[in-house]
Protein backbone atom coordinates (compact mmCIF):
# COMPACT_ATOMS: atom_id res chain seq x y z
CA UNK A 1 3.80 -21.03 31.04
CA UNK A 2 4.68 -20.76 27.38
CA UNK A 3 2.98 -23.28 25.03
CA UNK A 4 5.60 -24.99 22.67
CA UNK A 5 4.51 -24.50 19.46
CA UNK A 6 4.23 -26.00 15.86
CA UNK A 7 3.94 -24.91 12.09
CA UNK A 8 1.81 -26.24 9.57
CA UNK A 9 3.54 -24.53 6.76
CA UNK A 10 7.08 -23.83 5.91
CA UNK A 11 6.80 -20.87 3.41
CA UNK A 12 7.82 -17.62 4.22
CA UNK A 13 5.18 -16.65 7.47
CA UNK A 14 6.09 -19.70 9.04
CA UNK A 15 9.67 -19.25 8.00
CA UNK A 16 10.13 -15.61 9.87
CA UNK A 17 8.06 -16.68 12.96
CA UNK A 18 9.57 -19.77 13.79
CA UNK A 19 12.87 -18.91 13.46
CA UNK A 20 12.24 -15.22 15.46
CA UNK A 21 10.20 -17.48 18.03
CA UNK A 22 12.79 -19.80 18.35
CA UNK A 23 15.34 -17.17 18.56
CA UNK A 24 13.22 -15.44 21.45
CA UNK A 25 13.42 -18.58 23.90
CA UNK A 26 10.28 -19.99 22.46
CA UNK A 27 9.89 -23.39 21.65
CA UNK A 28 9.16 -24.70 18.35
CA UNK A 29 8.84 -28.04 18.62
CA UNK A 30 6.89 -29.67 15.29
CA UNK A 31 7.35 -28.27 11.49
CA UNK A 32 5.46 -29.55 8.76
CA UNK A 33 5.06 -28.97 4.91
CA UNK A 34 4.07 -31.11 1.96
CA UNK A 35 7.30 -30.02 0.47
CA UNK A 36 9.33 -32.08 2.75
CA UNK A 37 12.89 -30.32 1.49
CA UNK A 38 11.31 -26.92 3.03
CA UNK A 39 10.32 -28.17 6.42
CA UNK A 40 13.90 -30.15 7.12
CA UNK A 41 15.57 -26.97 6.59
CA UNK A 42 12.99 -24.99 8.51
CA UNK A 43 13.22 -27.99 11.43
CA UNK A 44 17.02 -28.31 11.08
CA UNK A 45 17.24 -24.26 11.68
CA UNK A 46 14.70 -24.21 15.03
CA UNK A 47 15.67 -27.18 16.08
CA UNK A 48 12.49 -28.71 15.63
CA UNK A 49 10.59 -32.26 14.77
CA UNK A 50 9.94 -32.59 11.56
CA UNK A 51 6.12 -33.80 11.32
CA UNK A 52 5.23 -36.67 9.09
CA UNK A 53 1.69 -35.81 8.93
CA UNK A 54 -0.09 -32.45 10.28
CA UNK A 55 -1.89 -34.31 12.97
CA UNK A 56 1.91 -35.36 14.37
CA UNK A 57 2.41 -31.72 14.30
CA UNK A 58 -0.26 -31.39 16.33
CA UNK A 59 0.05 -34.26 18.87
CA UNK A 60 3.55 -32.57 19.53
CA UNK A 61 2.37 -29.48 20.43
CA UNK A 62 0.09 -26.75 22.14
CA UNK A 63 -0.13 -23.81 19.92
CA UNK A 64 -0.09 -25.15 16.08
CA UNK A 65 -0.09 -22.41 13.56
CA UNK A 66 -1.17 -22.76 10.01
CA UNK A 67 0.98 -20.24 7.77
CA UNK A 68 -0.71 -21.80 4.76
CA UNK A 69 -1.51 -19.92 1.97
CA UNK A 70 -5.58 -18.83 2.37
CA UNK A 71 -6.83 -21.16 0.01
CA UNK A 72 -5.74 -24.28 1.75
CA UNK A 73 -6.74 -23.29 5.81
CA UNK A 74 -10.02 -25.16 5.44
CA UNK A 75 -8.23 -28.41 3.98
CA UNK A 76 -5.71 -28.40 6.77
CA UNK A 77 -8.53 -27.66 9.65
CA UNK A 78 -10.24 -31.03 8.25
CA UNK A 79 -7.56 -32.94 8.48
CA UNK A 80 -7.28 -31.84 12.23
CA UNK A 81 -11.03 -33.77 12.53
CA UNK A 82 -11.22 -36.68 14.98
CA UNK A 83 -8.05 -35.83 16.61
CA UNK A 84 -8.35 -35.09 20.76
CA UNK A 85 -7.57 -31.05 20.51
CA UNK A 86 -8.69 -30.37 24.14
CA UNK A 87 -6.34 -27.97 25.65
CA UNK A 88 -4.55 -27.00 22.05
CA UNK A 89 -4.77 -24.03 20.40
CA UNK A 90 -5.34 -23.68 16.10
CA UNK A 91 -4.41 -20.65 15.06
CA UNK A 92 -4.14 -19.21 11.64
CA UNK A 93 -2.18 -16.67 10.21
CA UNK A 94 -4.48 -14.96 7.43
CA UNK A 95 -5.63 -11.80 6.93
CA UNK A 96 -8.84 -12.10 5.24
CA UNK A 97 -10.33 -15.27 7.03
CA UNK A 98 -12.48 -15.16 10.49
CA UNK A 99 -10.95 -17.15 12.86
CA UNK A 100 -14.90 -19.04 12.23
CA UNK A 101 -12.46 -21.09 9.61
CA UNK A 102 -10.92 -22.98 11.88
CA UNK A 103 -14.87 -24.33 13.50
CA UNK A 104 -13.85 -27.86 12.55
CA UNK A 105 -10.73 -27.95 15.11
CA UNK A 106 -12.59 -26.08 17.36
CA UNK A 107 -15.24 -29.26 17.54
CA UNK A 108 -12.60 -31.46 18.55
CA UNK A 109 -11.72 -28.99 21.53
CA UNK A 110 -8.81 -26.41 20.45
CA UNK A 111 -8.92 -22.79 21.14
CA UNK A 112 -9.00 -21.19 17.87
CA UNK A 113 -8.15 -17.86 16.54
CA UNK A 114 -5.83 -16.17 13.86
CA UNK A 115 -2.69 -13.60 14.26
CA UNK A 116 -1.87 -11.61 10.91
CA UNK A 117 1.31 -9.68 11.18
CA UNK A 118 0.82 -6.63 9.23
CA UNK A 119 3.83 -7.06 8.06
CA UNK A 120 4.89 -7.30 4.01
CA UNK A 121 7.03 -10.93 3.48
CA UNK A 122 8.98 -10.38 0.24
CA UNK A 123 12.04 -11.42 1.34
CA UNK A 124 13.01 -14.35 4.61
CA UNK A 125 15.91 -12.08 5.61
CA UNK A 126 14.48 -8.71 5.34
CA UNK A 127 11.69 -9.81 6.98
CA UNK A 128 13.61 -11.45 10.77
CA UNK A 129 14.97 -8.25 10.79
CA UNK A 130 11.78 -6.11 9.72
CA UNK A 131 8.97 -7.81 11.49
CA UNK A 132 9.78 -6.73 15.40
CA UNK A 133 7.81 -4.14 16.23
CA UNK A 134 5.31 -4.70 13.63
CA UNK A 135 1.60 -4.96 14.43
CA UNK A 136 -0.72 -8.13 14.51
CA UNK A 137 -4.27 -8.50 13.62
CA UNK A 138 -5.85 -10.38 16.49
CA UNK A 139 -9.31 -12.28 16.88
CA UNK A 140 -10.14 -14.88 18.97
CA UNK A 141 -12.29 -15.53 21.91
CA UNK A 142 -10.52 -17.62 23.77
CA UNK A 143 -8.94 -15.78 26.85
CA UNK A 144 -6.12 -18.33 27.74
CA UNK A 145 -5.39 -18.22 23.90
CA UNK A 146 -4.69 -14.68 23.97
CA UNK A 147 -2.84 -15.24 26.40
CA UNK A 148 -0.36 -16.91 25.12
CA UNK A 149 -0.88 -14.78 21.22
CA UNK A 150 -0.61 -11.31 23.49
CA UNK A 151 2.98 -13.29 24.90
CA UNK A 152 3.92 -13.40 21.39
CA UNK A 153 3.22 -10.67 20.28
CA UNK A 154 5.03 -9.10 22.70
CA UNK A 155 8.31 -11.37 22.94
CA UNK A 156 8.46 -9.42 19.05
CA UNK A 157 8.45 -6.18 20.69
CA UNK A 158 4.67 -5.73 18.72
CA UNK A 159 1.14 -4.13 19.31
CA UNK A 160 -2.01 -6.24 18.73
CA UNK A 161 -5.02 -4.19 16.56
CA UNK A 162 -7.85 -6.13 17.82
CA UNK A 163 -10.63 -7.21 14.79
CA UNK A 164 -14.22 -7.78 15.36
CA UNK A 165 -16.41 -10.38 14.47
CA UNK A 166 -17.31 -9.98 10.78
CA UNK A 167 -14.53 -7.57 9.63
CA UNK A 168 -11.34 -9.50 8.56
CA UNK A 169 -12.10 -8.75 5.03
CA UNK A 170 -12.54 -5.17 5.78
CA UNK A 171 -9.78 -4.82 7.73
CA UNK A 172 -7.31 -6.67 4.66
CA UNK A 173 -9.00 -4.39 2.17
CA UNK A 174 -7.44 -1.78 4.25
CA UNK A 175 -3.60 -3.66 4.22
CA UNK A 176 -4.04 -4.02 0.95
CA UNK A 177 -4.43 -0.32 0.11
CA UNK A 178 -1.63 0.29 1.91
CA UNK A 179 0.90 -2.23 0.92
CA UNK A 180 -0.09 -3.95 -2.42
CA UNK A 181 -1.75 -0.84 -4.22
CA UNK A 182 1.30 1.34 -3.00
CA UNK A 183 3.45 -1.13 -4.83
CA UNK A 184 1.45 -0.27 -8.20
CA UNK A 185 1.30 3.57 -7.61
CA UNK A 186 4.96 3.39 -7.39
CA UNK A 187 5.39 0.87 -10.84
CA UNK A 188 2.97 3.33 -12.86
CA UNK A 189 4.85 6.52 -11.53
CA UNK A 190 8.14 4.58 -13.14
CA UNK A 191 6.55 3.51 -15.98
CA UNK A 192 5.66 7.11 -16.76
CA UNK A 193 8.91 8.35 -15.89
CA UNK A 194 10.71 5.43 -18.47
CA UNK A 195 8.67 6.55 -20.68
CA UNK A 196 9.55 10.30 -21.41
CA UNK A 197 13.17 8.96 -21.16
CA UNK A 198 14.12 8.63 -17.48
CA UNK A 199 16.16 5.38 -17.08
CA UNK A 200 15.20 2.98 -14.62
CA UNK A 201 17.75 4.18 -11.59
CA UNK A 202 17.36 7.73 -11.94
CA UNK A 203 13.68 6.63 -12.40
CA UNK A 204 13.38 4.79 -8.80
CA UNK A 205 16.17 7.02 -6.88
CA UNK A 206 13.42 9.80 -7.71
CA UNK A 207 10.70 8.01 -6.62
CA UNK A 208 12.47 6.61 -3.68
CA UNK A 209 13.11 10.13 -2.70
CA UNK A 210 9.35 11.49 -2.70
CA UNK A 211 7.85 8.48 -1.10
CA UNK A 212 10.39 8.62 1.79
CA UNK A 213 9.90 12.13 2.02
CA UNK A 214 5.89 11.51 2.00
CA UNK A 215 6.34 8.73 4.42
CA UNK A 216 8.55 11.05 7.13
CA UNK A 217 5.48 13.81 6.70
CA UNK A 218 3.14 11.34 7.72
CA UNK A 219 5.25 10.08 11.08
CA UNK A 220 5.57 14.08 11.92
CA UNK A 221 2.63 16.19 10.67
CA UNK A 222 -0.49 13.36 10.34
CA UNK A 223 -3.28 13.14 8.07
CA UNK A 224 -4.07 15.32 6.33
CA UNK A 225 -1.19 18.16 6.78
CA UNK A 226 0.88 15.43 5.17
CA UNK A 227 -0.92 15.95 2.11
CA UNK A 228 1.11 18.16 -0.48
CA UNK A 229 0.60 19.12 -4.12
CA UNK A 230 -1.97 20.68 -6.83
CA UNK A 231 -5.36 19.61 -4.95
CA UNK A 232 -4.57 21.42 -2.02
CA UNK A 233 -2.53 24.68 -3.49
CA UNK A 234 -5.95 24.54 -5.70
CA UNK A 235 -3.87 24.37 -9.16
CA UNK A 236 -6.90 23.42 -11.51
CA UNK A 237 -4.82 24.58 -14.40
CA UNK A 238 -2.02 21.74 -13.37
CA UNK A 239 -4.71 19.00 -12.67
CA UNK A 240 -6.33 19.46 -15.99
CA UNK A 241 -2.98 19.24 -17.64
CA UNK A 242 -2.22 15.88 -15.94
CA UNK A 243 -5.53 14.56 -17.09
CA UNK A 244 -5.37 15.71 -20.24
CA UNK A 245 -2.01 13.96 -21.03
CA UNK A 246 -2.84 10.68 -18.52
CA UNK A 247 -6.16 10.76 -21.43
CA UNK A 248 -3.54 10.84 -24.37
CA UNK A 249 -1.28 8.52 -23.38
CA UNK A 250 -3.07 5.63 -21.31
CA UNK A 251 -6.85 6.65 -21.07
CA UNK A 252 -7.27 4.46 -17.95
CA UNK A 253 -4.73 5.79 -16.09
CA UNK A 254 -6.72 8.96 -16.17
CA UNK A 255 -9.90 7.46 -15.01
CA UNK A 256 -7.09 5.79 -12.35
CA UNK A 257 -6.01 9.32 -11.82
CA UNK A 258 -9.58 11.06 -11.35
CA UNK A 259 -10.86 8.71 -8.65
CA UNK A 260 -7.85 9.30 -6.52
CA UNK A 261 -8.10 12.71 -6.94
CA UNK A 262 -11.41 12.55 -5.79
CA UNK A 263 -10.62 10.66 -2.63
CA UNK A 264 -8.01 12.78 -2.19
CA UNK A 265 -10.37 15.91 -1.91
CA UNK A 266 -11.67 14.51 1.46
CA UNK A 267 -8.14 15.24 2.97
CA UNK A 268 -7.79 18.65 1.31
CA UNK A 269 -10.99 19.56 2.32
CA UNK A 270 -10.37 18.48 6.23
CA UNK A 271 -6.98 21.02 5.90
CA UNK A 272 -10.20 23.72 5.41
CA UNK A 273 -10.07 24.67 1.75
CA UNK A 274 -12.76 25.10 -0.51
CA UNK A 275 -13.06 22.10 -3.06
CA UNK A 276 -15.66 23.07 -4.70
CA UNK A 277 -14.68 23.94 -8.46
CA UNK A 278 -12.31 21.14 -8.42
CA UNK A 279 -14.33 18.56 -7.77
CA UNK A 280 -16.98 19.97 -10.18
CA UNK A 281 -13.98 19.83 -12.48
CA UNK A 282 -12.97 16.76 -12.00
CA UNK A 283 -16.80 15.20 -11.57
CA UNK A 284 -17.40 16.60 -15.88
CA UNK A 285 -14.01 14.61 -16.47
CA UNK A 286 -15.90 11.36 -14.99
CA UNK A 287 -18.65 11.86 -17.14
CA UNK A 288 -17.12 13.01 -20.14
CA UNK A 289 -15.08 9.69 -20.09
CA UNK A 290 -17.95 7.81 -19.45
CA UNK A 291 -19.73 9.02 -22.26
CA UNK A 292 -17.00 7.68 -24.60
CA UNK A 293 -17.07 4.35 -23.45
């Protein structure tokens, strides 16, 4: 049977998953937030108790999840202490933290675990209708917990990526490559643009255009036949001309510039060409920077 459920945390996480939970004939049955204001309106749109104190939340339910921010998980798992948690699972929702966090609860007799949907929460509307068919991060080692998460996972129409023992930081590192850092490669390549005159919407509709089209070469051809420009046509001429005015104009953009170059050769030089000169080329750049700092 499905486990009615309860949120520690009204922000945006907790937000998106209890009102897609609720929506998908789950039920949520406790919300709570120190900001009282966000869990009535979370509560009021579920249907939902709203929890006077987090160990409420958890009398009232069998699956609690703490969409707190990372910071405050081992605050919240203390004040689960002392309370009879045999039969309940804790689960948390962060990427970076072992589901070891939650060892306090799990003392008192919950199941514990954490599910991370790899999933990017700017926005509480965007993301009800983005987040099906998204992937979760999964660890726990409770079977009848996984149970219920792989339920869950599945009522959103998602896949579950499985993470070790040991390797939530790892595997974050990787989101945040992904997500966060492709944020910044897109402000600096508008940034650049603004600045030899481009304004702002011709800026982003151009940018919008090549990272779409990058994206749909990725979903067809893979990595690395994805990959397109001057590293893999071999243009050493072009590269050095990038550097040379990335140097002049914002000298650690440059460096920026040179180190993904160089993890870029790795792809070029799976697609079977010779990288050779240009990573000599750009290896001399490296040092040649370093030895005017």
């Amino acid at each position: 049977m499905r486990p009615t459920i309860g949120f520690i945390g009204a922000g945006k996480v907790g937000t998106v998953l209890a009102r897609l939970l609720s929506a998908r004939g789950f039920a949520v049955a406790a919300v709570y937030s120190r900001n009282r204001t966000h869990a009535e309106v979370l509560g009021n749109s579920v249907e939902a108790m709203v929890a006077g104190s987090i160990a409420d939340a958890a009398s009232a339910v069998d699956l609690l999840f703490l969409t707190v921010s990372d910071d405050a998980i081992s605050s919240v798992a203390e004040e689960l202490a002392k309370l009879d948690l045999t039969g309940k699972a804790v689960v948390h929702t962060s990427g970076v933290h072992e589901a070891s966090i939650l060892r306090v609860p799990e003392r008192f007799g919950a199941m514990v675990g954490s599910l991370h949907p790899i999933y990017p929460f700017a926005d509480v509307g965007l993301s009800i209708s983005g987040l099906p068919g998204a992937v979760f991060g999964l660890q726990t080692q409770s079977e009848v917990r996984r149970g219920w998460l792989e339920d869950i996972v599945a009522a959103l129409d998602g896949q579950i990526l499985q993470i070790t023992d040991g390797n939530k930081a790892l595997y974050h590192s990787a989101l945040v490559f992904a997500s966060n850092y492709g944020v910044t490669l897109y402000a600096i390549a508008q940034r650049l643009l603004m600045q030899i005159g481009a304004d702002r919407d011709a800026s982003a509709q151009a940018i919008d255009t090549l990272m779409s089209g990058m994206l749909q070469n990725l979903r067809k051809q893979g990595i690395p036949n994805a990959l397109t420009g001057p590293l893999v046509r071999g243009d050493v001429v072009t590269i050095e001309s990038h550097i040379q005015a990335l140097r002049t104009t914002n000298p650690m953009l440059a460096d920026l510039y040179i180190q993904l170059a160089m993890q870029t050769l790795l792809l070029v030089a799976a697609r079977g060409i010779d990288t050779g000169l240009i990573e000599t080329i750009l290896r001399k750049k490296l040092d040649d920077a370093d030895n005017h700092t």
